[in-house]
PDB file of N, CA and C in Angstrom:
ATOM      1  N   UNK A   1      -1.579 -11.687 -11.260  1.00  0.00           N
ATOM      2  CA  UNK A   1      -1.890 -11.003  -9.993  1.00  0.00           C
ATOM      3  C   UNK A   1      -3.403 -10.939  -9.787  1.00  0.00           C
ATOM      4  N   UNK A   2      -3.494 -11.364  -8.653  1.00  0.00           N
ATOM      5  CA  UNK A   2      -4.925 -11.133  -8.572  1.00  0.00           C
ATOM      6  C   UNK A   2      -5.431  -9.903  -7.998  1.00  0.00           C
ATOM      7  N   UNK A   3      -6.929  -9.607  -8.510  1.00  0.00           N
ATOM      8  CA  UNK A   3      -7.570  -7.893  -8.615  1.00  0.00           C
ATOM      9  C   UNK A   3      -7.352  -7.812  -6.760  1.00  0.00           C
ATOM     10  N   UNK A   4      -7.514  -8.044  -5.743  1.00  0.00           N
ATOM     11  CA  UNK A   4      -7.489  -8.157  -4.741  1.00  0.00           C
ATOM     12  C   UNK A   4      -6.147  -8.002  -3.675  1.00  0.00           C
ATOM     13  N   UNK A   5      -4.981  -8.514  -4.982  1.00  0.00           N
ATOM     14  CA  UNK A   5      -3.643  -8.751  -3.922  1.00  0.00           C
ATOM     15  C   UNK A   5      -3.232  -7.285  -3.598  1.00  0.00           C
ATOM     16  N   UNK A   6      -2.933  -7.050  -2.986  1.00  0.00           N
ATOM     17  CA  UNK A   6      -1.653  -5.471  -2.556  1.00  0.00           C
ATOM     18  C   UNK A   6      -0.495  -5.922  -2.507  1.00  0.00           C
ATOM     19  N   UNK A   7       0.145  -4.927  -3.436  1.00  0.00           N
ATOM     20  CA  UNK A   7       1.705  -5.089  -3.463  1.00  0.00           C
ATOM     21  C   UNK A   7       2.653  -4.091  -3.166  1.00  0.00           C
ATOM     22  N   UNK A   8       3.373  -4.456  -1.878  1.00  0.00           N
ATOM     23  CA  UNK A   8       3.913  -2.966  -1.309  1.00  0.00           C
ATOM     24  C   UNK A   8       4.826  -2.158  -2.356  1.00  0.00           C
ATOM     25  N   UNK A   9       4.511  -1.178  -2.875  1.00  0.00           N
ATOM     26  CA  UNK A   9       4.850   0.014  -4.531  1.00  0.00           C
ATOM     27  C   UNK A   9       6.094   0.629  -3.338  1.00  0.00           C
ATOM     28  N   UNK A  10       5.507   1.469  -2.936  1.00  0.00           N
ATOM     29  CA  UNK A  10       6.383   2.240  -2.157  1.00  0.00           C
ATOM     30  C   UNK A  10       5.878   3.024  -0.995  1.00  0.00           C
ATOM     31  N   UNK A  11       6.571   2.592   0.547  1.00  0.00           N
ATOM     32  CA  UNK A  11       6.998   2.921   1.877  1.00  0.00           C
ATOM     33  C   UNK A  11       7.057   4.366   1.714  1.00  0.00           C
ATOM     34  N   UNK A  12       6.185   5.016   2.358  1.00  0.00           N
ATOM     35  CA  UNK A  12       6.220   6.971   2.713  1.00  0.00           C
ATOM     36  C   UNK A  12       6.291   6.462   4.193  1.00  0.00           C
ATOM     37  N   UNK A  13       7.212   7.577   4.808  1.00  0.00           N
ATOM     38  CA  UNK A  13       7.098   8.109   5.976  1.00  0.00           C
ATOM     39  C   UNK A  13       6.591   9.460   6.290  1.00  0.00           C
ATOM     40  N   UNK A  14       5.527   9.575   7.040  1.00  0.00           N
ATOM     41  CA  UNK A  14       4.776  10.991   7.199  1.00  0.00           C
ATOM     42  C   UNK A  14       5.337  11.851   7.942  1.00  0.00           C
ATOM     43  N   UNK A  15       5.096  13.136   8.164  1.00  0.00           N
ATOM     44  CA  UNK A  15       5.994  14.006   9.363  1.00  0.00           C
ATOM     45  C   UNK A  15       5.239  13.414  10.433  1.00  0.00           C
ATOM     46  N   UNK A  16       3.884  12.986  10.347  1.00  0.00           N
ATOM     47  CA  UNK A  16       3.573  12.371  12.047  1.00  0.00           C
ATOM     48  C   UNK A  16       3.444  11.100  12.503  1.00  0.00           C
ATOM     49  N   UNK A  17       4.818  10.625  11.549  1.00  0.00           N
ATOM     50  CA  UNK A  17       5.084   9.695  12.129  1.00  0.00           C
ATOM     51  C   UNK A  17       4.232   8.410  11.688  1.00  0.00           C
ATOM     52  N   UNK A  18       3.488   8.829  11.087  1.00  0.00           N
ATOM     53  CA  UNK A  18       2.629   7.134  10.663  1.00  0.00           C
ATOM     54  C   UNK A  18       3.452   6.895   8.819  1.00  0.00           C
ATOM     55  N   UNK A  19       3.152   5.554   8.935  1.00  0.00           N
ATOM     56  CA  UNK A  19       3.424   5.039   7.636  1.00  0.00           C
ATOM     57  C   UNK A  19       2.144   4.884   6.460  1.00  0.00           C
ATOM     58  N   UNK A  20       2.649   5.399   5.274  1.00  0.00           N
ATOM     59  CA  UNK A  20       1.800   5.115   4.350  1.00  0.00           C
ATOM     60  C   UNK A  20       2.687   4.772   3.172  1.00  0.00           C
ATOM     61  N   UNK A  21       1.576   3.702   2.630  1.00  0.00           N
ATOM     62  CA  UNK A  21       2.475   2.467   1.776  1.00  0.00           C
ATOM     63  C   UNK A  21       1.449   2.739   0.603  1.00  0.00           C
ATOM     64  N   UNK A  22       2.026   2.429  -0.640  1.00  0.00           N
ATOM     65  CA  UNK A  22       1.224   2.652  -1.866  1.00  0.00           C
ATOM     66  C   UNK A  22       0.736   1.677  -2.375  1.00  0.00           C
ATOM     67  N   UNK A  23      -0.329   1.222  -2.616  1.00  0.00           N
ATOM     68  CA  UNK A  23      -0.123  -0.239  -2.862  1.00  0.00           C
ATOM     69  C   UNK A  23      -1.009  -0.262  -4.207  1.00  0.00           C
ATOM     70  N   UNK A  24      -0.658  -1.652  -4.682  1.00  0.00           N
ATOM     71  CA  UNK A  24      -1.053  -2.144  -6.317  1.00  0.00           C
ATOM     72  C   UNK A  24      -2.219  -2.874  -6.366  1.00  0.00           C
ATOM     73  N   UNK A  25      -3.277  -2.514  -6.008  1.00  0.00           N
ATOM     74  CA  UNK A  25      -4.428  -3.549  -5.694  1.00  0.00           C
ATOM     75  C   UNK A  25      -5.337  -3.796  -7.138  1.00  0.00           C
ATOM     76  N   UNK A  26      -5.591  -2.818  -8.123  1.00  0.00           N
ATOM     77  CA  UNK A  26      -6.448  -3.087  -9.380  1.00  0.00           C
ATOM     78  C   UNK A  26      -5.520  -2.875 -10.685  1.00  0.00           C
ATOM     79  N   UNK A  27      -4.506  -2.665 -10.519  1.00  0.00           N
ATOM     80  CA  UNK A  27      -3.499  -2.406 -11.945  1.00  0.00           C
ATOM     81  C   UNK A  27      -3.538  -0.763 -11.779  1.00  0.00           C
ATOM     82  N   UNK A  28      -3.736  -0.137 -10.820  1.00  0.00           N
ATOM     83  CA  UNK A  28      -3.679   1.321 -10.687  1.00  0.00           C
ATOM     84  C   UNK A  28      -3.171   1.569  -9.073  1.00  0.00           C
ATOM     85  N   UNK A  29      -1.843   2.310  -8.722  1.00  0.00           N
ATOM     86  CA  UNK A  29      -1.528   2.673  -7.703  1.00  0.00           C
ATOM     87  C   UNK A  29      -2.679   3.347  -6.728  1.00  0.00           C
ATOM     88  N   UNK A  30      -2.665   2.553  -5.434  1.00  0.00           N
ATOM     89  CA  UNK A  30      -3.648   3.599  -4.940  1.00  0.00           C
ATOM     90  C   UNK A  30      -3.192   3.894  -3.264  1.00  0.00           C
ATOM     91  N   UNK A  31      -3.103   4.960  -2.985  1.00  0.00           N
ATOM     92  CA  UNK A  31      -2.668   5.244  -1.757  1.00  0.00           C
ATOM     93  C   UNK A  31      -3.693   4.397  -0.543  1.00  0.00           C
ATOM     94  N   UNK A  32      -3.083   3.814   0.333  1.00  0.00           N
ATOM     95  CA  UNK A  32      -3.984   3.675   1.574  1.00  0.00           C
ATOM     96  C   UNK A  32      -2.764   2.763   2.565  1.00  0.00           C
ATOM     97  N   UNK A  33      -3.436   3.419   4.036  1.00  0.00           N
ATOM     98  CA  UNK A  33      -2.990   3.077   5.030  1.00  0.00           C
ATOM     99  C   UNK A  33      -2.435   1.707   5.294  1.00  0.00           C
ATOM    100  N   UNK A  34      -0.902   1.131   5.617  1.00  0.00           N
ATOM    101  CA  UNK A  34      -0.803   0.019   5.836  1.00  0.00           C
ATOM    102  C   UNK A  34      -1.908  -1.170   6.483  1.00  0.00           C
ATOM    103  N   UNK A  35      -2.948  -0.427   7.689  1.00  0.00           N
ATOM    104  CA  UNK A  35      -3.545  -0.655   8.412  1.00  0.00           C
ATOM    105  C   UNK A  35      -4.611  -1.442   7.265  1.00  0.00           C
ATOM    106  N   UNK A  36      -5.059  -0.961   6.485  1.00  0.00           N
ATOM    107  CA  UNK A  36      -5.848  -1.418   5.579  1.00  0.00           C
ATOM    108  C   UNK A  36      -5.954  -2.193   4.362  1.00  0.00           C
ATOM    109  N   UNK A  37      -4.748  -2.425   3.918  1.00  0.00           N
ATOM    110  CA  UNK A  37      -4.236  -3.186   2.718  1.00  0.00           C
ATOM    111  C   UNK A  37      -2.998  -4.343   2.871  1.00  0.00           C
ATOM    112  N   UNK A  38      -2.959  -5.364   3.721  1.00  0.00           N
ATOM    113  CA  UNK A  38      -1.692  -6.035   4.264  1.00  0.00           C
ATOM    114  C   UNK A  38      -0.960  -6.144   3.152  1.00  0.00           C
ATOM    115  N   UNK A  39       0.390  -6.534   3.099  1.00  0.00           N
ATOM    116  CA  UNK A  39       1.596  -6.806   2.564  1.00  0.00           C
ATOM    117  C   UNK A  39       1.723  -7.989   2.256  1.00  0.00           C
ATOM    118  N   UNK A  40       1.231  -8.160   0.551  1.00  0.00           N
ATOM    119  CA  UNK A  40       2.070  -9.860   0.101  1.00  0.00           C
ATOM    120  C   UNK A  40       3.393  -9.845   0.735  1.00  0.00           C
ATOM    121  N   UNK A  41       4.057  -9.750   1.403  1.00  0.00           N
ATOM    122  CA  UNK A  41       5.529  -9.486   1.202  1.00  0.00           C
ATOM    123  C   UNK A  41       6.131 -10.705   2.412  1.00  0.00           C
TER     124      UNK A  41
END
């Protein structure tokens, strides 16, 4: 994997309605906005 890829961990739905996705970017989960980390997927 490369230090760079995001790997969608796991899909939150917020109470307002926006999505936040967890993603795998350095070998450590790190929260951030779909908007900001696209989806190998």
């Amino acid at each position: 994997m490369l230090a760079n890829t995001c790997v969608d961990i796991v899909n939150h739905n917020t109470p307002s309605g926006a999505r936040l996705i967890i993603y795998e970017c350095t070998g450590n989960p790190n929260p951030k906005w779909d908007s900001r980390c696209p989806s190998v997927a």
